[in-house]
C-alpha atoms as a PDB file:
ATOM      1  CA  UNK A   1       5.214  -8.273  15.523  1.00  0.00           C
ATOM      2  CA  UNK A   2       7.502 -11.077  14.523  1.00  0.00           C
ATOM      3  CA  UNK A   3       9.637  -9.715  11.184  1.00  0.00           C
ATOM      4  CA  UNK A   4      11.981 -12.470  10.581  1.00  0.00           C
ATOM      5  CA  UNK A   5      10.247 -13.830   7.868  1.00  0.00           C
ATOM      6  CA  UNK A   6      10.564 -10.606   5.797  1.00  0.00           C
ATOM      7  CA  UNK A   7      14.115 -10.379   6.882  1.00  0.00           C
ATOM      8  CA  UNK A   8      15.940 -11.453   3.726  1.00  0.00           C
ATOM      9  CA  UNK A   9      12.707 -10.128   1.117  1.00  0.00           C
ATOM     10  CA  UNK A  10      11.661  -6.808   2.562  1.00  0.00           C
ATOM     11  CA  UNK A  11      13.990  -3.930   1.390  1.00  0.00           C
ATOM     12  CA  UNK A  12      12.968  -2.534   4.611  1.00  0.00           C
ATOM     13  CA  UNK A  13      14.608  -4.871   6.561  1.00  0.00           C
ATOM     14  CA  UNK A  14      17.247  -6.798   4.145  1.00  0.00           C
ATOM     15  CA  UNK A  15      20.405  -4.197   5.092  1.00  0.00           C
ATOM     16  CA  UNK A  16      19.617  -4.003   8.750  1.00  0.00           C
ATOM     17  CA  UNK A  17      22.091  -5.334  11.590  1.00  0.00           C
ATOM     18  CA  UNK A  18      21.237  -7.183  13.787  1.00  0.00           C
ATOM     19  CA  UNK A  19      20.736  -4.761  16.698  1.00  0.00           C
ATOM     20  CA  UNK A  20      18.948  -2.585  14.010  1.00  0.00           C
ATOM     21  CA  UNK A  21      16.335  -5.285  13.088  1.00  0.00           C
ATOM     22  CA  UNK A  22      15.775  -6.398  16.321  1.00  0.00           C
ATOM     23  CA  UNK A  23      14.829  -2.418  17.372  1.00  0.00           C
ATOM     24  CA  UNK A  24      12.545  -2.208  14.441  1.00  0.00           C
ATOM     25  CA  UNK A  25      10.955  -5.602  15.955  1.00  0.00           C
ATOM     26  CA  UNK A  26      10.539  -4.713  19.017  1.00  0.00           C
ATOM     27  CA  UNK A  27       8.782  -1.386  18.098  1.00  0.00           C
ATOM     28  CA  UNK A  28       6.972  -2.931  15.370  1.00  0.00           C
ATOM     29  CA  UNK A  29       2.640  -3.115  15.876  1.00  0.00           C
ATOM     30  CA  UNK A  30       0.571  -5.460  13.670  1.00  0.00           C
ATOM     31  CA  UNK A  31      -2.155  -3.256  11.950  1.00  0.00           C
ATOM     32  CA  UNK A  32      -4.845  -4.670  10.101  1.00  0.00           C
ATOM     33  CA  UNK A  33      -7.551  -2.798   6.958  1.00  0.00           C
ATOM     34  CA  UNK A  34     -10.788  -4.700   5.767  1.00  0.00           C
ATOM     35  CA  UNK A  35     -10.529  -4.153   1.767  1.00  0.00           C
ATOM     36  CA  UNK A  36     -10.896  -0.534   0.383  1.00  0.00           C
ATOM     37  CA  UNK A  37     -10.122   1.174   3.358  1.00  0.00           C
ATOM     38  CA  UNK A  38      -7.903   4.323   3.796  1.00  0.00           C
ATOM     39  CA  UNK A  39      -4.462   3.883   5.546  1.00  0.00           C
ATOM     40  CA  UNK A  40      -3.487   7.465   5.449  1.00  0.00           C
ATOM     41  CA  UNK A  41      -4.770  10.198   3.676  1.00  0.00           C
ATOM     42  CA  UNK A  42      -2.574  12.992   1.358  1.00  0.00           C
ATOM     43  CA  UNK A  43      -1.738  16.081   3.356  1.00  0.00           C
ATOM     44  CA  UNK A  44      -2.314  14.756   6.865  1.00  0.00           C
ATOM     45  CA  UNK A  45       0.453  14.483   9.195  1.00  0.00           C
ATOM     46  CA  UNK A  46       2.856  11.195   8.572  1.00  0.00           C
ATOM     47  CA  UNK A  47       3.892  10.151  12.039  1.00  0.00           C
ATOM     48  CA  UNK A  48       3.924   6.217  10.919  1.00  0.00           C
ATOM     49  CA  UNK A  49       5.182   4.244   8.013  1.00  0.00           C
ATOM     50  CA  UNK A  50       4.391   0.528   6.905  1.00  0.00           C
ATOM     51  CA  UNK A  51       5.761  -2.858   5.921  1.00  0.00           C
ATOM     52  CA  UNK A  52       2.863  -4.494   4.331  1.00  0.00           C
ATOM     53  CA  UNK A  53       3.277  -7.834   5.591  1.00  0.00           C
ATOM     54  CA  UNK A  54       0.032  -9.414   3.725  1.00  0.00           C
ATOM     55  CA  UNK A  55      -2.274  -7.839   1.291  1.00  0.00           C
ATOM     56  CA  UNK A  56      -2.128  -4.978  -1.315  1.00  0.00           C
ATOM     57  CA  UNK A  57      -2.268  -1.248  -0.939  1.00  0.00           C
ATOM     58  CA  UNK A  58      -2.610   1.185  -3.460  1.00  0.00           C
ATOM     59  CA  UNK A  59      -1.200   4.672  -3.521  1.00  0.00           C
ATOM     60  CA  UNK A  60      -3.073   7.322  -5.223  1.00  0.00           C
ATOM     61  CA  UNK A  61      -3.397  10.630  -5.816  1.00  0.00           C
ATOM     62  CA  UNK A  62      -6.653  12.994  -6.895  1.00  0.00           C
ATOM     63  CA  UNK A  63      -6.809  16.176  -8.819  1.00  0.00           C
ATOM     64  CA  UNK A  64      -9.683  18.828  -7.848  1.00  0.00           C
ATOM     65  CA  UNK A  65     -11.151  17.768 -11.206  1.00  0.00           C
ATOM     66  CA  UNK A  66     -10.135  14.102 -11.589  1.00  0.00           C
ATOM     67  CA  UNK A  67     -10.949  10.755  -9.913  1.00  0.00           C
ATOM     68  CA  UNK A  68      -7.684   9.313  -8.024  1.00  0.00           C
ATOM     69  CA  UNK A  69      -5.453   7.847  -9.728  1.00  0.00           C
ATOM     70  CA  UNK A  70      -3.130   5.000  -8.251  1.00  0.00           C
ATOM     71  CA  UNK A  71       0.373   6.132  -8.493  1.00  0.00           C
ATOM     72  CA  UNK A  72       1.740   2.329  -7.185  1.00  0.00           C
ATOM     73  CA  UNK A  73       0.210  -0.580  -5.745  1.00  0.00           C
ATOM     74  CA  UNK A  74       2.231  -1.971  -2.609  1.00  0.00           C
ATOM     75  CA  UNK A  75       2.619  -5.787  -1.768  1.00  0.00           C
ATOM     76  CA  UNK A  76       3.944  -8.184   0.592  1.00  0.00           C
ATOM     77  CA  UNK A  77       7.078  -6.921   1.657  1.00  0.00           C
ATOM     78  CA  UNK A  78       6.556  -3.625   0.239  1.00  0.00           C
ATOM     79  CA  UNK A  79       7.720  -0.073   1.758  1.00  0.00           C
ATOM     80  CA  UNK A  80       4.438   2.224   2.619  1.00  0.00           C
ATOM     81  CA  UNK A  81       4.981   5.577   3.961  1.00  0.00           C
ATOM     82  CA  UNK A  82       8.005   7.772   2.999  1.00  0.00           C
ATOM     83  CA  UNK A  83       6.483  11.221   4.150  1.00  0.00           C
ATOM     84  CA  UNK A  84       7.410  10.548   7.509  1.00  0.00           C
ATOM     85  CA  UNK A  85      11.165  11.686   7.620  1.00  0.00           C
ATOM     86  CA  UNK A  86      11.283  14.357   5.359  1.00  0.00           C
ATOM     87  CA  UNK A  87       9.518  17.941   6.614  1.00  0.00           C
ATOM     88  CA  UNK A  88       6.750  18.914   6.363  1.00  0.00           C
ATOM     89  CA  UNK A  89       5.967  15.493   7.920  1.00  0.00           C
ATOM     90  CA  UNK A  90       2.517  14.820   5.638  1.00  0.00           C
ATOM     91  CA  UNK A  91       1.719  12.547   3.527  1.00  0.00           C
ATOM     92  CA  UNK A  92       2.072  12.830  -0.406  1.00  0.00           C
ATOM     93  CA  UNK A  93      -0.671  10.139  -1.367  1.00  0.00           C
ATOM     94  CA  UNK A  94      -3.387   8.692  -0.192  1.00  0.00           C
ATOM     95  CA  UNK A  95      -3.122   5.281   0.889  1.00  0.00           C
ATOM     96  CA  UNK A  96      -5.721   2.515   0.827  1.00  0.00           C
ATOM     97  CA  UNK A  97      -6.025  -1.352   0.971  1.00  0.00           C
ATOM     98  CA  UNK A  98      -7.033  -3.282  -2.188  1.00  0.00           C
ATOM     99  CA  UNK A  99      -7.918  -6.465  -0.143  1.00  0.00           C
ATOM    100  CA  UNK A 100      -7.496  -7.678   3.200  1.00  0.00           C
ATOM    101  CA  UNK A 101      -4.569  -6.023   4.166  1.00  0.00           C
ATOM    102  CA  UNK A 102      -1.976  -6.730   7.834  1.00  0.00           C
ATOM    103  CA  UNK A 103       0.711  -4.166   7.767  1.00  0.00           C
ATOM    104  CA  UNK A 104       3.780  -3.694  10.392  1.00  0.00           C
ATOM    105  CA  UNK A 105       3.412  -0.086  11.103  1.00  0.00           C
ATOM    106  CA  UNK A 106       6.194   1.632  12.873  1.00  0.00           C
ATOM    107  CA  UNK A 107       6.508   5.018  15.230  1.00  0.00           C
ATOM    108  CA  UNK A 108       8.012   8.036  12.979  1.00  0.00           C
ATOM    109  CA  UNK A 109       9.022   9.797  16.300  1.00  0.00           C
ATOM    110  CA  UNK A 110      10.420   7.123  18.003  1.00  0.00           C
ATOM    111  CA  UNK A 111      12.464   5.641  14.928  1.00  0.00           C
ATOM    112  CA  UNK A 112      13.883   9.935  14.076  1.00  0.00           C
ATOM    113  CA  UNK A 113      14.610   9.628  18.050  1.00  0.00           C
ATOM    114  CA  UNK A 114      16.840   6.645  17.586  1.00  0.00           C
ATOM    115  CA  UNK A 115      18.648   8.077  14.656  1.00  0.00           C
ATOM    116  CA  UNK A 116      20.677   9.899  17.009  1.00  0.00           C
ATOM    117  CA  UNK A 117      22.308   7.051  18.696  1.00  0.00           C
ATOM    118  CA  UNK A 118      22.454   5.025  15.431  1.00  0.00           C
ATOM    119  CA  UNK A 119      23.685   6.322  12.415  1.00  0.00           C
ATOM    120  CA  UNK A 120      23.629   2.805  10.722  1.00  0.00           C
ATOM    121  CA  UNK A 121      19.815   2.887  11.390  1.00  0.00           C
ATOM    122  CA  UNK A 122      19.490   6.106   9.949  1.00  0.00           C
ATOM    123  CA  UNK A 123      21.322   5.690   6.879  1.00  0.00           C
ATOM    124  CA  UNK A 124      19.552   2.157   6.227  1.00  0.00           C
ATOM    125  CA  UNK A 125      16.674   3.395   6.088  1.00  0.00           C
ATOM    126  CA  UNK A 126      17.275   6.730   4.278  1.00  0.00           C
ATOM    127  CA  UNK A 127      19.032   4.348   1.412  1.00  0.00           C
ATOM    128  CA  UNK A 128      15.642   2.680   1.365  1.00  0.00           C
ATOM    129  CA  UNK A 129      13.694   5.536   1.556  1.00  0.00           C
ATOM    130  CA  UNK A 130      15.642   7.105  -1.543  1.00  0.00           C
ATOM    131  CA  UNK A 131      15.141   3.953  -3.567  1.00  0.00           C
ATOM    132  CA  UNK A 132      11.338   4.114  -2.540  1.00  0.00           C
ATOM    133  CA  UNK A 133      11.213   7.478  -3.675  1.00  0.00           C
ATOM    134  CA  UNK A 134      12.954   7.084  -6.985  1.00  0.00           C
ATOM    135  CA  UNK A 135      10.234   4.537  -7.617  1.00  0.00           C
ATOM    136  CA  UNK A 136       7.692   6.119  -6.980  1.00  0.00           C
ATOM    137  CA  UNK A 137       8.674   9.261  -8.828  1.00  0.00           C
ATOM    138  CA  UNK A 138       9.371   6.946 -11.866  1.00  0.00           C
ATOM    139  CA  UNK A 139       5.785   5.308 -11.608  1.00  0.00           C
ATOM    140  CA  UNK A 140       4.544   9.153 -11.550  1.00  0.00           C
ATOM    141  CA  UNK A 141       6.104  10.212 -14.750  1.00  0.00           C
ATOM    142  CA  UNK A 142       4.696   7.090 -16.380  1.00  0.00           C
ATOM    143  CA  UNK A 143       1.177   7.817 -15.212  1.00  0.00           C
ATOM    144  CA  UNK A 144       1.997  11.174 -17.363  1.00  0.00           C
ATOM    145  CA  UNK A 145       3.182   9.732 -20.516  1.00  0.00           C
ATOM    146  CA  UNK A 146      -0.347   7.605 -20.114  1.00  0.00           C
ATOM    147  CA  UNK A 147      -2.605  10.578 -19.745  1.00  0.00           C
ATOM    148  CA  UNK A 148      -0.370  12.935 -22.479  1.00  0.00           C
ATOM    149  CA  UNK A 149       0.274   9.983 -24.973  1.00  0.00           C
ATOM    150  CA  UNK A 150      -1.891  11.512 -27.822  1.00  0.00           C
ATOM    151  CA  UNK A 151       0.779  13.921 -28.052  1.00  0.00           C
ATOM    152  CA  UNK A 152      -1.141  16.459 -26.698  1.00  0.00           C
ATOM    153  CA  UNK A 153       0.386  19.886 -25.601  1.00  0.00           C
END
């Protein structure tokens, strides 16, 4: 899949080198979800992760007792997947498209495989990863204040 125009938008991509991008290029597969579809489901083995290249995806999360609610919605550019480097290797959310949805997904084992003969890869994408996270956590504790606003204890 051709990623150059994400190059300078996607924080995926924007600290790459050269020799970096081009490997994330070359391994890169164009995916594409009709609306409402599931990506990836929470608690199943995350051996990919995404650039969404066109479309939105949200993330969500259900409790035994509750309908899903979604966590973070992911657009053009957008990081999706971050379950795939850190063990246990499953996913956290579930992940489904809003709309019509082309994603650039990417091969966990074969990007962990290249880590070990580039570090600047590895710590790229781990920067990005940690920014992803710290989103994501963020979006999770405003989801609480939403559901315990009433002040509730």
């Amino acid at each position: 899949m051709n990623l150059a125009a994400w190059r300078t938008t996607s924080p995926l991509l924007t600290d790459l080198d050269d020799e970096s991008f081009a490997f994330l290029e070359d391994i890169s597969e164009e995916v594409q979800y009709p609306p409402d579809r599931v990506i990836f489901r929470v608690n199943t083995p995350a051996d990919r992760f995404f650039m969404v290249a066109e479309g939105t995806v949200a993330l969500r999360m259900a409790g035994p007792t509750r309908p899903a609610v979604t966590i973070q919605t992911v657009r053009s550019g957008g990081v999706l997947g971050l379950s795939w480097q850190m063990p246990p290797h499953l996913w956290q959310w579930t992940a489904q498209s809003i709309d019509a949805t082309t994603l650039a997904m990417f091969d966990a084992e074969t990007v962990r495989q290249r880590f070990r003969t580039s570090p600047e890869l590895e710590l790229a994408l781990m920067r990005v990863l940690a920014s992803e996270a710290l989103k994501r956590l963020q979006n999770v504790r405003l989801q609480l204040l939403d559901v315990y606003g009433d002040d509730r204890t």
